[in-house]
Protein backbone atom coordinates (compact mmCIF):
# COMPACT_ATOMS: atom_id res chain seq x y z
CA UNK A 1 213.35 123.92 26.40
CA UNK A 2 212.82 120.44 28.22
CA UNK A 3 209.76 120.37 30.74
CA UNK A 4 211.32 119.73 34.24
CA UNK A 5 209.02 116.90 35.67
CA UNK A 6 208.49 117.64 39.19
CA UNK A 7 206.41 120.87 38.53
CA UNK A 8 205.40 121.15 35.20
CA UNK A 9 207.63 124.09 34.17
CA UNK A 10 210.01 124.80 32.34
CA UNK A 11 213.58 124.72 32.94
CA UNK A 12 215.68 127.44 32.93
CA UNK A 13 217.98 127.57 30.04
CA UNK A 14 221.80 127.04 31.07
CA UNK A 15 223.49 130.27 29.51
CA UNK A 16 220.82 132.41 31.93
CA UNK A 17 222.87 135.56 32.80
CA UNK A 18 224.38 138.90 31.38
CA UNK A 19 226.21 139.20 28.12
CA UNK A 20 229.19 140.99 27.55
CA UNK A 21 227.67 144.20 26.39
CA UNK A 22 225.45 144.30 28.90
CA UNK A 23 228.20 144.55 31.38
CA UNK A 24 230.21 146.81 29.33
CA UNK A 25 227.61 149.65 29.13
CA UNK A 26 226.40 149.08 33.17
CA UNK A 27 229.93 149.94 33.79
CA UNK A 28 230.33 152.79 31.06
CA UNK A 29 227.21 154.41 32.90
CA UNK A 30 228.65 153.85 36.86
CA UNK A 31 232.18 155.55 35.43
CA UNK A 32 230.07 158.35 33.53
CA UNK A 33 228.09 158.83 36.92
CA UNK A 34 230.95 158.88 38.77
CA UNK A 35 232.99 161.51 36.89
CA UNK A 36 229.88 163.80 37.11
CA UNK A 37 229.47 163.42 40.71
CA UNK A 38 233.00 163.09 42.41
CA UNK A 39 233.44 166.89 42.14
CA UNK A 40 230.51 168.11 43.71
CA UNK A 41 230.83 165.33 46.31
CA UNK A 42 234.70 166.43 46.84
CA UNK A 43 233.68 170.20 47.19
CA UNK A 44 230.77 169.35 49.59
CA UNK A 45 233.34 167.46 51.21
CA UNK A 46 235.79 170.65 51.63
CA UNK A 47 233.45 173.26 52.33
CA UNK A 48 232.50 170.94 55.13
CA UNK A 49 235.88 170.61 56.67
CA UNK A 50 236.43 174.42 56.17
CA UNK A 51 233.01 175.11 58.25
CA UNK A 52 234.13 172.80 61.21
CA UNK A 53 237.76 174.50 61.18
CA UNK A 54 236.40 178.20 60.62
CA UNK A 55 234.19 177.31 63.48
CA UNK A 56 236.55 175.66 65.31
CA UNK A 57 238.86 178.94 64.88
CA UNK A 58 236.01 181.25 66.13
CA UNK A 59 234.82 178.68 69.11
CA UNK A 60 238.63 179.39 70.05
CA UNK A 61 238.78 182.81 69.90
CA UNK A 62 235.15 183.32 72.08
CA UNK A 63 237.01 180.91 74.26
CA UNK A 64 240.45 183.15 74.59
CA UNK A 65 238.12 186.10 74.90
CA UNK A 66 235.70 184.60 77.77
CA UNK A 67 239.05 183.25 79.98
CA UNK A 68 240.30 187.51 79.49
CA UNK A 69 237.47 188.61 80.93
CA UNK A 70 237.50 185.83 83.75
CA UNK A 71 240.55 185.62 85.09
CA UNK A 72 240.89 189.65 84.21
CA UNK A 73 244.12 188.84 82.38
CA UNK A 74 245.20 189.13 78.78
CA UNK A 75 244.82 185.68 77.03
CA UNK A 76 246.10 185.03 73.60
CA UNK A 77 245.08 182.93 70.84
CA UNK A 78 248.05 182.01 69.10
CA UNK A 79 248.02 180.00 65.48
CA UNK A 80 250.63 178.46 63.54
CA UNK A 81 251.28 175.56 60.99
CA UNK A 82 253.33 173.00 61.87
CA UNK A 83 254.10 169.50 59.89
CA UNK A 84 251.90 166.85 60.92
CA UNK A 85 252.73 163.02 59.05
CA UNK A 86 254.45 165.38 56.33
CA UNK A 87 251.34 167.53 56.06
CA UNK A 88 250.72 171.13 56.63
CA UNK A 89 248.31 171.36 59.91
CA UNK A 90 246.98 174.25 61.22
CA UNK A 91 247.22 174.81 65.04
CA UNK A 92 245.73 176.84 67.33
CA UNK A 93 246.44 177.40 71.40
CA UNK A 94 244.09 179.66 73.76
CA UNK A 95 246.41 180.74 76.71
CA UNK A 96 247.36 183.70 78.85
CA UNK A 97 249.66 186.08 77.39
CA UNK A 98 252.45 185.80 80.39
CA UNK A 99 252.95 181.90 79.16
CA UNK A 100 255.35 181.60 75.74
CA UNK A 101 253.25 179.69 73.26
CA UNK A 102 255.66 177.32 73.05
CA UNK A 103 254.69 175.93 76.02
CA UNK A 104 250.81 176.62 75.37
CA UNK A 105 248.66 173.21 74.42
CA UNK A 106 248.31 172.93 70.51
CA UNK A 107 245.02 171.69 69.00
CA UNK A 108 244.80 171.04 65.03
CA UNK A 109 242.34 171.49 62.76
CA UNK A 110 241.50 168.98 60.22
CA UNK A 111 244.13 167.58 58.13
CA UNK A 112 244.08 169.77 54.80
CA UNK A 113 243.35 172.62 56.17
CA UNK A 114 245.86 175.81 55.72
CA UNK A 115 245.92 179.35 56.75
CA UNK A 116 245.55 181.56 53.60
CA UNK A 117 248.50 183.54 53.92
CA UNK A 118 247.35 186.15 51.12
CA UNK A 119 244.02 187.47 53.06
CA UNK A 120 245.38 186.88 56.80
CA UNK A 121 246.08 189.62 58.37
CA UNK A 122 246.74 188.86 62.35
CA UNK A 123 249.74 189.96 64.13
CA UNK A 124 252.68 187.82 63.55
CA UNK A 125 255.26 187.64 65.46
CA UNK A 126 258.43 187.70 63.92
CA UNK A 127 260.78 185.50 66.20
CA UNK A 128 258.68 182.32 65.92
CA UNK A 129 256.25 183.07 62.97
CA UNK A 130 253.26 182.26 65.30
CA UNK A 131 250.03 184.70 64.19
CA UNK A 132 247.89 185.96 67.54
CA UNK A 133 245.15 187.72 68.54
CA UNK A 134 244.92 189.18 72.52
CA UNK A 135 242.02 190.10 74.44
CA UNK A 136 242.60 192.00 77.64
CA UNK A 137 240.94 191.95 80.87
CA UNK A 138 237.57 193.80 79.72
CA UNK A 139 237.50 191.52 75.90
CA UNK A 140 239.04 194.03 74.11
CA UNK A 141 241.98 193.20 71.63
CA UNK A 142 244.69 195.60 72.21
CA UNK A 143 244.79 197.18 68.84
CA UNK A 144 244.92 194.14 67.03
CA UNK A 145 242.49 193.72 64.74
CA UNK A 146 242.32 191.40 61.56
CA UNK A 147 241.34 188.41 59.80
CA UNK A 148 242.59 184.94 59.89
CA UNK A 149 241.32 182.80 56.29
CA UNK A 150 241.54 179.54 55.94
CA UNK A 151 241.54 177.31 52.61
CA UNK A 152 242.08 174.08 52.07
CA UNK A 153 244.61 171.66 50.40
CA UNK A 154 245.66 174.93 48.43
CA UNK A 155 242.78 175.64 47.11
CA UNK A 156 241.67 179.34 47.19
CA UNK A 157 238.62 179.35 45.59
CA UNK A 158 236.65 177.83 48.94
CA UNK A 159 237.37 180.35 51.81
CA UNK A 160 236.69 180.83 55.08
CA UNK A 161 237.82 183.33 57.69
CA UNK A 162 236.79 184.15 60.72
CA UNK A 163 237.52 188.38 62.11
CA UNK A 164 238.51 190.25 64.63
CA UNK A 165 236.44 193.55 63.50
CA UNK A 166 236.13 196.29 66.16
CA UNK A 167 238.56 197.07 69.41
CA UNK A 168 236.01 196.03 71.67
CA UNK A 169 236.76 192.60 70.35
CA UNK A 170 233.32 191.56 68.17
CA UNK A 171 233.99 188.52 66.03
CA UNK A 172 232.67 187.51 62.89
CA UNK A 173 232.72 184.73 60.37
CA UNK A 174 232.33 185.08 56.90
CA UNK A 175 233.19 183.40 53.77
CA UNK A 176 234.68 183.68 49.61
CA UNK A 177 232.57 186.16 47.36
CA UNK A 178 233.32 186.54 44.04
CA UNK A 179 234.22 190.35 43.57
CA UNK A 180 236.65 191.30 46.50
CA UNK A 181 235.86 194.11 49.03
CA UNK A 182 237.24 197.39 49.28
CA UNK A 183 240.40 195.96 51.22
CA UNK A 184 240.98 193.79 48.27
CA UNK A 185 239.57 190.59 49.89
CA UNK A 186 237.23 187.62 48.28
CA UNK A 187 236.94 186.39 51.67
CA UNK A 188 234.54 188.48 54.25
């Protein structure tokens, strides 16, 4: 090593830097790393979009019951999934019963989501496939009682559904267990 002559150190030697190997095994670590943590990362991920959508479902719902007892007319909440950008999307629309929900505003939940047709139980109706809930003038339901579960990107083991549970219209959320309940459901 020469001395450089303007301070009185040395020089720094000209192949300074990393080898090969060294390279090779910081990589081999960061893809090790990675394949460890991109699951949990891509479940947090989904369980997160599931909790916005499940409350998203119930916000609508308290919404469709609250306008019933308003306006002291039934209101609906009607759901259905259309085909967004070649996607699945659930949607939902809070309107009064008299109006065909075909003409109702949609709103969709986040992209990925789906209705889990296995443990949801609303009414659907059978000339346009749309699933509903009603709440008449005093917030009860009408007789319609049920669950609507939601998954997502067809993937049943995170759940979340949100109930309709008594006539007088009390709501619930719950989510996946692993031993189903006495109506044969994981989610509840």
């Amino acid at each position: 090593m020469g001395v450089n002559r303007h301070t009185d150190k040395a020089a720094p030697r000209a192949n300074a830097g990393f080898t090969l190997l060294e390279l090779i095994i910081v990589l081999a670590l960061t893809g090790i790393v990675s394949a460890i943590a991109f699951p949990t990362w891509n479940a947090f991920i989904n369980r997160q979009r599931l909790n916005a959508a499940q409350y998203r479902v119930y916000q609508a719902m308290q919404e469709t019951k609250s306008n019933a007892t308003l306006q002291k007319i039934t209101w609906q909440l009607s759901v259905r999934e259309a085909i967004a950008n070649g996607k699945p999307v659930v949607q939902l629309a809070t309107h009064p019963r008299s109006l065909s929900p075909t003409l109702a505003t949609w709103r969709s939940l986040d992209a990925g989501v789906q209705l889990y047709s296995k443990e949801t139980t609303l009414y659907t109706d059978k000339q346009n496939g749309i699933q509903r809930v009603q709440f008449n003038y005093m917030g009860n339901t009408n007789g319609q009682l049920g669950q609507l579960t939601l998954i997502v990107n067809n993937n049943s083991k995170i759940e979340r559904c949100v109930y309709v549970s008594t006539l007088i219209g009390t709501l619930r959320m719950g989510q996946e267990h692993a031993k189903a309940n006495s109506s044969k459901k994981s989610c509840y």
